[in-house]
PDB file of N, CA and C in Angstrom:
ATOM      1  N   UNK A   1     -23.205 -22.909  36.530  1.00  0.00           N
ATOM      2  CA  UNK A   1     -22.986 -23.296  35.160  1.00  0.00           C
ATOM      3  C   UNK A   1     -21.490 -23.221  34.877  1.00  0.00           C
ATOM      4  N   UNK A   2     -20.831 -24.290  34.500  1.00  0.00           N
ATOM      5  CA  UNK A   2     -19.452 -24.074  33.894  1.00  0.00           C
ATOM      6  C   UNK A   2     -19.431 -23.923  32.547  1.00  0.00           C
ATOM      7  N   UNK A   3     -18.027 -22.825  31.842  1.00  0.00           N
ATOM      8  CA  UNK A   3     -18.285 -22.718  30.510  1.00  0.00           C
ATOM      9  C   UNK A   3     -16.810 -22.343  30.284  1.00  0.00           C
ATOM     10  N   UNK A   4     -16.114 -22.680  28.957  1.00  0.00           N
ATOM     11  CA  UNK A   4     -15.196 -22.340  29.030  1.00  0.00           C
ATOM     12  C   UNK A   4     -15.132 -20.663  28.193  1.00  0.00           C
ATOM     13  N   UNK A   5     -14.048 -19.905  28.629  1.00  0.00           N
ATOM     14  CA  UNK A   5     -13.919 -18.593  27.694  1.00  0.00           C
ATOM     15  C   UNK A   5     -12.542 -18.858  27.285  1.00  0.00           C
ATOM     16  N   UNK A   6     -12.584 -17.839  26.011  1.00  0.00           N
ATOM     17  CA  UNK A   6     -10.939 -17.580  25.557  1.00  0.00           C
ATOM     18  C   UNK A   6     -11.085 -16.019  25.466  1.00  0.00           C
ATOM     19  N   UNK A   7     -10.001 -15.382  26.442  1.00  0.00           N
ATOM     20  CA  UNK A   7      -9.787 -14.193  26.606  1.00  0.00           C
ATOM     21  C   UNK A   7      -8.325 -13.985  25.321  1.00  0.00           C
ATOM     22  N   UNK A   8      -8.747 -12.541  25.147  1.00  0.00           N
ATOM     23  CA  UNK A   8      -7.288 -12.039  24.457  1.00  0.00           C
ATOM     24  C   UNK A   8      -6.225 -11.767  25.557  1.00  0.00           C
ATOM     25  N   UNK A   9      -5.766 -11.411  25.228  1.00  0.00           N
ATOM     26  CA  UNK A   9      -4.352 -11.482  25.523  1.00  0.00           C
ATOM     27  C   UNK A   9      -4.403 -10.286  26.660  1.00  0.00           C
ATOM     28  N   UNK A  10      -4.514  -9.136  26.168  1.00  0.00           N
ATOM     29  CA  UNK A  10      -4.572  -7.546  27.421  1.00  0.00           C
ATOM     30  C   UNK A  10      -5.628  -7.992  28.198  1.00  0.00           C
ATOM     31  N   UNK A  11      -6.995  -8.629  27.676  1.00  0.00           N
ATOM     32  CA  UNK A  11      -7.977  -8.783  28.942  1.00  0.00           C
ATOM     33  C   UNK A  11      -7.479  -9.633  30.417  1.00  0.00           C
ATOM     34  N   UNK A  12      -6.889 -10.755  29.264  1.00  0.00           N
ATOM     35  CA  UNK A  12      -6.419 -11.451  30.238  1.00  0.00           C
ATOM     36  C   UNK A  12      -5.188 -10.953  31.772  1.00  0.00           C
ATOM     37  N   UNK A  13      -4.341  -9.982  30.857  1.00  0.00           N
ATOM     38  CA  UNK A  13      -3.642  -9.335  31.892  1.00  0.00           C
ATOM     39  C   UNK A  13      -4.343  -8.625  32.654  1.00  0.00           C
ATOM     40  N   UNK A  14      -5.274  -7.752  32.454  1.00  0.00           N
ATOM     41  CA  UNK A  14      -6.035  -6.813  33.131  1.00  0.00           C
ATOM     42  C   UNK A  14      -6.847  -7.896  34.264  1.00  0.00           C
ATOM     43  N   UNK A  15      -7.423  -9.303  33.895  1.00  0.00           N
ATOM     44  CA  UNK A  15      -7.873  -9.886  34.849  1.00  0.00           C
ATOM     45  C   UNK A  15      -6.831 -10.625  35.929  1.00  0.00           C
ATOM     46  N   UNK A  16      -5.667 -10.340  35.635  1.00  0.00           N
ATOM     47  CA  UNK A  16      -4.907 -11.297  36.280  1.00  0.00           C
ATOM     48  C   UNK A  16      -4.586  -9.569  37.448  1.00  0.00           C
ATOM     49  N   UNK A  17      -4.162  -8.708  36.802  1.00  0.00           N
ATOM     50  CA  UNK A  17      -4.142  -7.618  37.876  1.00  0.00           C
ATOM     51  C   UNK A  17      -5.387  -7.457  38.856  1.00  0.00           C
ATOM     52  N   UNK A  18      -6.480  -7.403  38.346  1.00  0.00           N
ATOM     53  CA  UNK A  18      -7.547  -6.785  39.141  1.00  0.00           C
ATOM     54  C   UNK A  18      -7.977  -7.957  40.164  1.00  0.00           C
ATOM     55  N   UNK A  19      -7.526  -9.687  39.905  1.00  0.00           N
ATOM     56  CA  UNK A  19      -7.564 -10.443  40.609  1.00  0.00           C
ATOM     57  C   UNK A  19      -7.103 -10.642  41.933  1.00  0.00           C
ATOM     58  N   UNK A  20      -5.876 -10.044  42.148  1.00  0.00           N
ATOM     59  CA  UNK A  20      -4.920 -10.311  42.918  1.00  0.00           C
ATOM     60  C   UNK A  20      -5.413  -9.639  44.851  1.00  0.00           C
ATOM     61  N   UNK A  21      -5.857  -8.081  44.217  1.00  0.00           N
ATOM     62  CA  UNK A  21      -6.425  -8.048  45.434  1.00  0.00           C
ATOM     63  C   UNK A  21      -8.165  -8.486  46.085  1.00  0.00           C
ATOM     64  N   UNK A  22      -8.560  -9.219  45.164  1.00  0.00           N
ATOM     65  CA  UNK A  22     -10.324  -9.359  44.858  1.00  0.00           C
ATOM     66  C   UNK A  22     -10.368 -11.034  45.672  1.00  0.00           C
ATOM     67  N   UNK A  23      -9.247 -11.986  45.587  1.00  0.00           N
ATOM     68  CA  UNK A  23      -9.454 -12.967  45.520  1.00  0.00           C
ATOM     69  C   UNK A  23      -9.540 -14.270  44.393  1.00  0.00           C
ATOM     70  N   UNK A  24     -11.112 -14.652  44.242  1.00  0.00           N
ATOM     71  CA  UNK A  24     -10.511 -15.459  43.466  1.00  0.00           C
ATOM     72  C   UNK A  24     -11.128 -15.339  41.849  1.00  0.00           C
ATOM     73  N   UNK A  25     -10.704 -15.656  40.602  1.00  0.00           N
ATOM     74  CA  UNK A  25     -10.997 -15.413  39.736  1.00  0.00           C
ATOM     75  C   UNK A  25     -12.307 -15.566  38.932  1.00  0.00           C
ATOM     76  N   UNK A  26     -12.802 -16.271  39.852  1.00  0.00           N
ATOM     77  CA  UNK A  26     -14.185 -17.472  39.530  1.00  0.00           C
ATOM     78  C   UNK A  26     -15.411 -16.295  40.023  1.00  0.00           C
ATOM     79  N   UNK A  27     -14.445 -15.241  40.805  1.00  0.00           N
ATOM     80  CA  UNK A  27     -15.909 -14.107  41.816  1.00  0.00           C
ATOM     81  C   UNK A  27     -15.414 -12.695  41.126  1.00  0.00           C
ATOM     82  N   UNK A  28     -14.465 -12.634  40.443  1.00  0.00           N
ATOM     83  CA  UNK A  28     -13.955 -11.442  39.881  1.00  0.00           C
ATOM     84  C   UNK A  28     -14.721 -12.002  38.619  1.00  0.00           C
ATOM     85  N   UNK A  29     -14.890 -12.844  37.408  1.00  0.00           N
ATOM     86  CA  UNK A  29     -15.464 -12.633  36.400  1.00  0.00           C
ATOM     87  C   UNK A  29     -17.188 -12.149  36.687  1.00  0.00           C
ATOM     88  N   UNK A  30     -17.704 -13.107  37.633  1.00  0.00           N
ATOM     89  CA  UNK A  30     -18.860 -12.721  37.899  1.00  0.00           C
ATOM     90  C   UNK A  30     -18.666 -11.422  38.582  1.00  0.00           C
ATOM     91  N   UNK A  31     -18.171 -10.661  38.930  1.00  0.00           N
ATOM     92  CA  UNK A  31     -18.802  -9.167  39.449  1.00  0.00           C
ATOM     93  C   UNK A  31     -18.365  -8.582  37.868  1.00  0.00           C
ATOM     94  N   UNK A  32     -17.470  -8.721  37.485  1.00  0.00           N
ATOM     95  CA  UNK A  32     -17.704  -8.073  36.285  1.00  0.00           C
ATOM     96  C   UNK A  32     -18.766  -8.032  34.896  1.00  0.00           C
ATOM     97  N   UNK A  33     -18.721  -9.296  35.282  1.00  0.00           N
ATOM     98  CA  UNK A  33     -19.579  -9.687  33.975  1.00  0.00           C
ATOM     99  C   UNK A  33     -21.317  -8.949  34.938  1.00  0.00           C
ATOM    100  N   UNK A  34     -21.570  -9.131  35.922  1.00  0.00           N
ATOM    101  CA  UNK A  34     -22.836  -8.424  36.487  1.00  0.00           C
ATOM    102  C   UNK A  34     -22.832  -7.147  35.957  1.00  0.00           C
ATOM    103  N   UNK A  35     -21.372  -6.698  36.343  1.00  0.00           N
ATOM    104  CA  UNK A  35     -21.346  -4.645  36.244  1.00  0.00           C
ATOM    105  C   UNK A  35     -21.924  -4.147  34.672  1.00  0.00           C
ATOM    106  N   UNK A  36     -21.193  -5.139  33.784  1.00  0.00           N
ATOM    107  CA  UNK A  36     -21.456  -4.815  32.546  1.00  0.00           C
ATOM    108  C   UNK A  36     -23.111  -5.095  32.046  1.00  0.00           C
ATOM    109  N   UNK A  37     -23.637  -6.156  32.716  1.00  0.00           N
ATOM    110  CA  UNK A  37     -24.695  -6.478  32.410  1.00  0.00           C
ATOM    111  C   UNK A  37     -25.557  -5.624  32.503  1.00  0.00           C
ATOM    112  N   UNK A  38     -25.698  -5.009  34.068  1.00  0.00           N
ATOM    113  CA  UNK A  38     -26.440  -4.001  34.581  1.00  0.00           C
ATOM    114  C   UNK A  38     -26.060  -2.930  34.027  1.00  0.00           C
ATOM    115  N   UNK A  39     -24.951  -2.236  33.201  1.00  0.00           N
ATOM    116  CA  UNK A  39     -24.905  -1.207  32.742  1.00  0.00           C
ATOM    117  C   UNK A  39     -25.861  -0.896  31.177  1.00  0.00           C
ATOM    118  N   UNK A  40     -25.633  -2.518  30.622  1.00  0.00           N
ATOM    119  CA  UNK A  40     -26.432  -2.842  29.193  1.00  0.00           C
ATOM    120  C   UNK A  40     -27.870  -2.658  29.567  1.00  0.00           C
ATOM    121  N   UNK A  41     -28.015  -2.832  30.485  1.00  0.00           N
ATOM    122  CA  UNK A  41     -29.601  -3.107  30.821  1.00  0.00           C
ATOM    123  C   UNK A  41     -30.469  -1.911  31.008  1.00  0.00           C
ATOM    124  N   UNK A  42     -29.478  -0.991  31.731  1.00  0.00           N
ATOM    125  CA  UNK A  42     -29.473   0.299  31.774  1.00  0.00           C
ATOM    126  C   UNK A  42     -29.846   1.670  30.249  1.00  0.00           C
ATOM    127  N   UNK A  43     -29.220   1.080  29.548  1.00  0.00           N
ATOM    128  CA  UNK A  43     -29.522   2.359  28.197  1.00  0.00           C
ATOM    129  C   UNK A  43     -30.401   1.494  27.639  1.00  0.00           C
ATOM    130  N   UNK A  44     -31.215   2.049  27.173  1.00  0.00           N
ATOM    131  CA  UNK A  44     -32.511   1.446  26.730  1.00  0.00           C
ATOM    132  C   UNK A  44     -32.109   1.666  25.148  1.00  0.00           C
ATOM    133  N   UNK A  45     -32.475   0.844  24.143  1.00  0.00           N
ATOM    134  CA  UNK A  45     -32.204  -0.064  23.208  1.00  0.00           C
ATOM    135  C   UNK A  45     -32.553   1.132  21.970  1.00  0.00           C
ATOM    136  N   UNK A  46     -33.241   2.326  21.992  1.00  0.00           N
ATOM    137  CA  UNK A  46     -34.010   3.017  21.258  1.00  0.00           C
ATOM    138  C   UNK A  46     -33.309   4.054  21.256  1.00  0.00           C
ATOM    139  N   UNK A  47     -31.868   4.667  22.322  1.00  0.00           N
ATOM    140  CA  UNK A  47     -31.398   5.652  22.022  1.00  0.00           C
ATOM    141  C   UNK A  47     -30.442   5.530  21.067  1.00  0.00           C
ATOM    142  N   UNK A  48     -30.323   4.601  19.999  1.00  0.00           N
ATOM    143  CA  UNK A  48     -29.488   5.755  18.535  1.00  0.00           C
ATOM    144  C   UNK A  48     -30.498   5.139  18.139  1.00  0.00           C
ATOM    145  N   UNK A  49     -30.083   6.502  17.690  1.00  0.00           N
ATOM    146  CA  UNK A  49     -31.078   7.223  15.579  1.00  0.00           C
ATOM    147  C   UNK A  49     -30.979   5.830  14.787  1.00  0.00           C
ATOM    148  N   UNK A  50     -31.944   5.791  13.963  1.00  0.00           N
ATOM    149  CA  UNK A  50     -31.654   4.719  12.972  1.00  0.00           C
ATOM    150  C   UNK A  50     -30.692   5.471  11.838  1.00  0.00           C
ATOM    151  N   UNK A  51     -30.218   4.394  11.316  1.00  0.00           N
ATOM    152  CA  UNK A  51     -28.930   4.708  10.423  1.00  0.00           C
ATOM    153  C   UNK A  51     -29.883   5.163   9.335  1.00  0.00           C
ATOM    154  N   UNK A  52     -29.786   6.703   8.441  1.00  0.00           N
ATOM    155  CA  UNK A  52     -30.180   6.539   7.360  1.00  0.00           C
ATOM    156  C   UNK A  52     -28.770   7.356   5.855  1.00  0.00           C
ATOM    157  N   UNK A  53     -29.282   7.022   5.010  1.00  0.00           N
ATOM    158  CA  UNK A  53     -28.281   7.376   3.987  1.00  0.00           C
ATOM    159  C   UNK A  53     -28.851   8.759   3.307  1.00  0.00           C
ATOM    160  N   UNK A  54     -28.045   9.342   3.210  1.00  0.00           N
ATOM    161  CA  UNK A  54     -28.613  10.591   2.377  1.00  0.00           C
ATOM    162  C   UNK A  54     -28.784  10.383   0.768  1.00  0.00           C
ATOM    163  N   UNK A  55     -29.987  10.871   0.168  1.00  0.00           N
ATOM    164  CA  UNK A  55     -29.956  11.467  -1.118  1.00  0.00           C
ATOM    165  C   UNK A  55     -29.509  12.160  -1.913  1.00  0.00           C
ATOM    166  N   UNK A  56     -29.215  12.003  -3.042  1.00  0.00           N
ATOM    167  CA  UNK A  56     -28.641  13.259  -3.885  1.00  0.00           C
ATOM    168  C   UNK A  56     -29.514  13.078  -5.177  1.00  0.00           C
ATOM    169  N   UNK A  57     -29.893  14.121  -6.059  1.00  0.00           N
ATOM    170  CA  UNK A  57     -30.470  13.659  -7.058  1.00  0.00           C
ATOM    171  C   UNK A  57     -29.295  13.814  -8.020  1.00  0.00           C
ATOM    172  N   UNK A  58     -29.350  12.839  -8.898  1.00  0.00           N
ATOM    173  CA  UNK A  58     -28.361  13.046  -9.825  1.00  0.00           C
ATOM    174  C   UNK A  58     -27.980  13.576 -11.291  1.00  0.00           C
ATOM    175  N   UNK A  59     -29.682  14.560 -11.387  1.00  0.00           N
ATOM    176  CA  UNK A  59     -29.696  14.885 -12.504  1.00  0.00           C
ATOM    177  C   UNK A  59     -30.325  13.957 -13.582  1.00  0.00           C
ATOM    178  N   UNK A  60     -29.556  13.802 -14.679  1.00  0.00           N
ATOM    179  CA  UNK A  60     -30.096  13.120 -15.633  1.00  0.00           C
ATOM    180  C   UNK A  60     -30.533  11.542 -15.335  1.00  0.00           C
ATOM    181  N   UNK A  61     -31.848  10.695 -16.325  1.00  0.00           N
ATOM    182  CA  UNK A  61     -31.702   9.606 -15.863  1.00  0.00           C
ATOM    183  C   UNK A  61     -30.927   8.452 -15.652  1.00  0.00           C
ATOM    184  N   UNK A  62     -30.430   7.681 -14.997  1.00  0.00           N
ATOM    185  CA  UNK A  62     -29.903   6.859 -14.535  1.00  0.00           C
ATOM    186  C   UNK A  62     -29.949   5.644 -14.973  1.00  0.00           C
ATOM    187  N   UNK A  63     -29.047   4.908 -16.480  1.00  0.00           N
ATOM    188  CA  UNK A  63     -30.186   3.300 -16.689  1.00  0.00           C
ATOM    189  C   UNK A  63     -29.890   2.239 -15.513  1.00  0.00           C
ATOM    190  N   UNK A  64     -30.797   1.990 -15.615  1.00  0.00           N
ATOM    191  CA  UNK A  64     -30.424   0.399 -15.376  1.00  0.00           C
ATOM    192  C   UNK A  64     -29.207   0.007 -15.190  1.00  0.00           C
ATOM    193  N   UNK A  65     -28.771  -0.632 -14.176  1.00  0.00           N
ATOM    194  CA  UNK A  65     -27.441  -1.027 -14.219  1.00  0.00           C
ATOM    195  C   UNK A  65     -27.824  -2.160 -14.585  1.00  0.00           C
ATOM    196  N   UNK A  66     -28.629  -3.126 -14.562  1.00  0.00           N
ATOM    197  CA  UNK A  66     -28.743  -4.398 -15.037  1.00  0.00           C
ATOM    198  C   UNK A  66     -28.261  -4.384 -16.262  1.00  0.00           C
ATOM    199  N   UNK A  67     -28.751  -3.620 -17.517  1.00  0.00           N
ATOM    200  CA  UNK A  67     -28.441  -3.272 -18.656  1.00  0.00           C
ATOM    201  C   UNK A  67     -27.244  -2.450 -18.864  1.00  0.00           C
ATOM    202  N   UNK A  68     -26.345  -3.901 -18.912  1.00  0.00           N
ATOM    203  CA  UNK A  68     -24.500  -2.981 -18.920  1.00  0.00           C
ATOM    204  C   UNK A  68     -24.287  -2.068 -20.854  1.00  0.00           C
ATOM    205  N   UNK A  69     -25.014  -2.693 -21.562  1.00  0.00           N
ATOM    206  CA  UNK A  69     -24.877  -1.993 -22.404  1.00  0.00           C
ATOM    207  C   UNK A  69     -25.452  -0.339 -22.448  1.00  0.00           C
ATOM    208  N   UNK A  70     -26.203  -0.560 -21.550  1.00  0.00           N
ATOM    209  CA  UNK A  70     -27.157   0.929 -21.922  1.00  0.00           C
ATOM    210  C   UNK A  70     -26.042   1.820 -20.902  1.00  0.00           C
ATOM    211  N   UNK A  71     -25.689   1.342 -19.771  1.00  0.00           N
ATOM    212  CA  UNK A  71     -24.831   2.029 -18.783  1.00  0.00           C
ATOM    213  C   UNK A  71     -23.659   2.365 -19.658  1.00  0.00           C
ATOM    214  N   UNK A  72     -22.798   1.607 -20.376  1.00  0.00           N
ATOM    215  CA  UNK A  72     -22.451   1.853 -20.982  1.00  0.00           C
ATOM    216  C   UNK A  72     -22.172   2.862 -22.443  1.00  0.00           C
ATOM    217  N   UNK A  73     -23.269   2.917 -22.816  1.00  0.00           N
ATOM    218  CA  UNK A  73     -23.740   3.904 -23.712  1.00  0.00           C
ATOM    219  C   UNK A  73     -24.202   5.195 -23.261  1.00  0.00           C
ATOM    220  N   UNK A  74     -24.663   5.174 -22.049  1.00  0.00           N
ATOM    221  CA  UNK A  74     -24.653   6.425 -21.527  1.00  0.00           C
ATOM    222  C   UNK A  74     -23.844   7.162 -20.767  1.00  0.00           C
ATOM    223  N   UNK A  75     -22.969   6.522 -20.310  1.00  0.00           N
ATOM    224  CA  UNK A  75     -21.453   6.623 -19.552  1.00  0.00           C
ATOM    225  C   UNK A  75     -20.493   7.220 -20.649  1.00  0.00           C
ATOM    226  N   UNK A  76     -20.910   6.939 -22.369  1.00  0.00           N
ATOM    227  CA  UNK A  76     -20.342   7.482 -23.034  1.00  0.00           C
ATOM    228  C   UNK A  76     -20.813   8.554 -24.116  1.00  0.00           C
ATOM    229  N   UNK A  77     -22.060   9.008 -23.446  1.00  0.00           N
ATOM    230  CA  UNK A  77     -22.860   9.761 -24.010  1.00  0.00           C
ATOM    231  C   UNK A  77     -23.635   9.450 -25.311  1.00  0.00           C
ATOM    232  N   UNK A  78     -23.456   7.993 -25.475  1.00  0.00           N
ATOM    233  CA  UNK A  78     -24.329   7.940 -27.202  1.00  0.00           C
ATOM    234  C   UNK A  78     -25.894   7.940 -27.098  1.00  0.00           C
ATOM    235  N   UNK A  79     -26.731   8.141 -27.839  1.00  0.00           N
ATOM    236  CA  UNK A  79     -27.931   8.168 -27.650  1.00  0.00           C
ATOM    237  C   UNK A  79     -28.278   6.920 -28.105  1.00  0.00           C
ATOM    238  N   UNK A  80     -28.461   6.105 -26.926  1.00  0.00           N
ATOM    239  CA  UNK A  80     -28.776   4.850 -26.584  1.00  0.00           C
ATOM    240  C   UNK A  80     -30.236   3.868 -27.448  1.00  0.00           C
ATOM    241  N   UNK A  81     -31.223   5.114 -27.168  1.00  0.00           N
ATOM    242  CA  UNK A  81     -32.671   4.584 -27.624  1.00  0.00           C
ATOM    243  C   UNK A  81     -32.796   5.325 -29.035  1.00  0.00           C
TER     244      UNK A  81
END
C-alpha cells in the first residue's frame, strides 16, 4: 500500500538518524510502525479507570441557571419566590 505521511520536524530527524545504519527508509518505518503496533495491542483497552468528577454538596438550593433572573436574585440574596 502506498500512502503519503507528513512528519514533524524532530520525528523526522530522529528517522533520518535511526535510518542510516538500518538501511532503507521504506523498512525502518515499517519496523517501527510494527513495534508500536504490537506494543498498543499489548495493554488491553480496560486498564484506566473511567474518568469520574467528584461531588460536593453545596448547601443551599441551587436555581436554575436557565432562569438568569432567579440566579441572579439569589446570587444577591433577595428572596426570590
Amino acid at each position: 500500500m502506498r500512502t503519503t505521511l507528513t512528519l514533524d520536524d524532530d520525528v523526522a530527524a530522529r528517522l533520518q538518524r535511526l535510518r542510516a545504519p538500518r538501511g532503507s527508509q521504506k523498512q525502518l518505518i515499517n519496523d517501527l510502525l510494527r513495534m508500536g503496533m504490537d506494543q498498543l495491542e499489548q495493554q488491553p483497552a480496560a486498564d484506566q479507570a473511567p474518568f469520574s468528577t467528584p461531588t460536593h454538596r453545596l448547601g443551599a438550593r441551587v436555581p436554575s441557571l436557565d432562569n438568569v433572573a432567579e440566579v441572579l436574585a439569589t446570587a444577591e440574596a433577595e428572596d426570590w419566590r
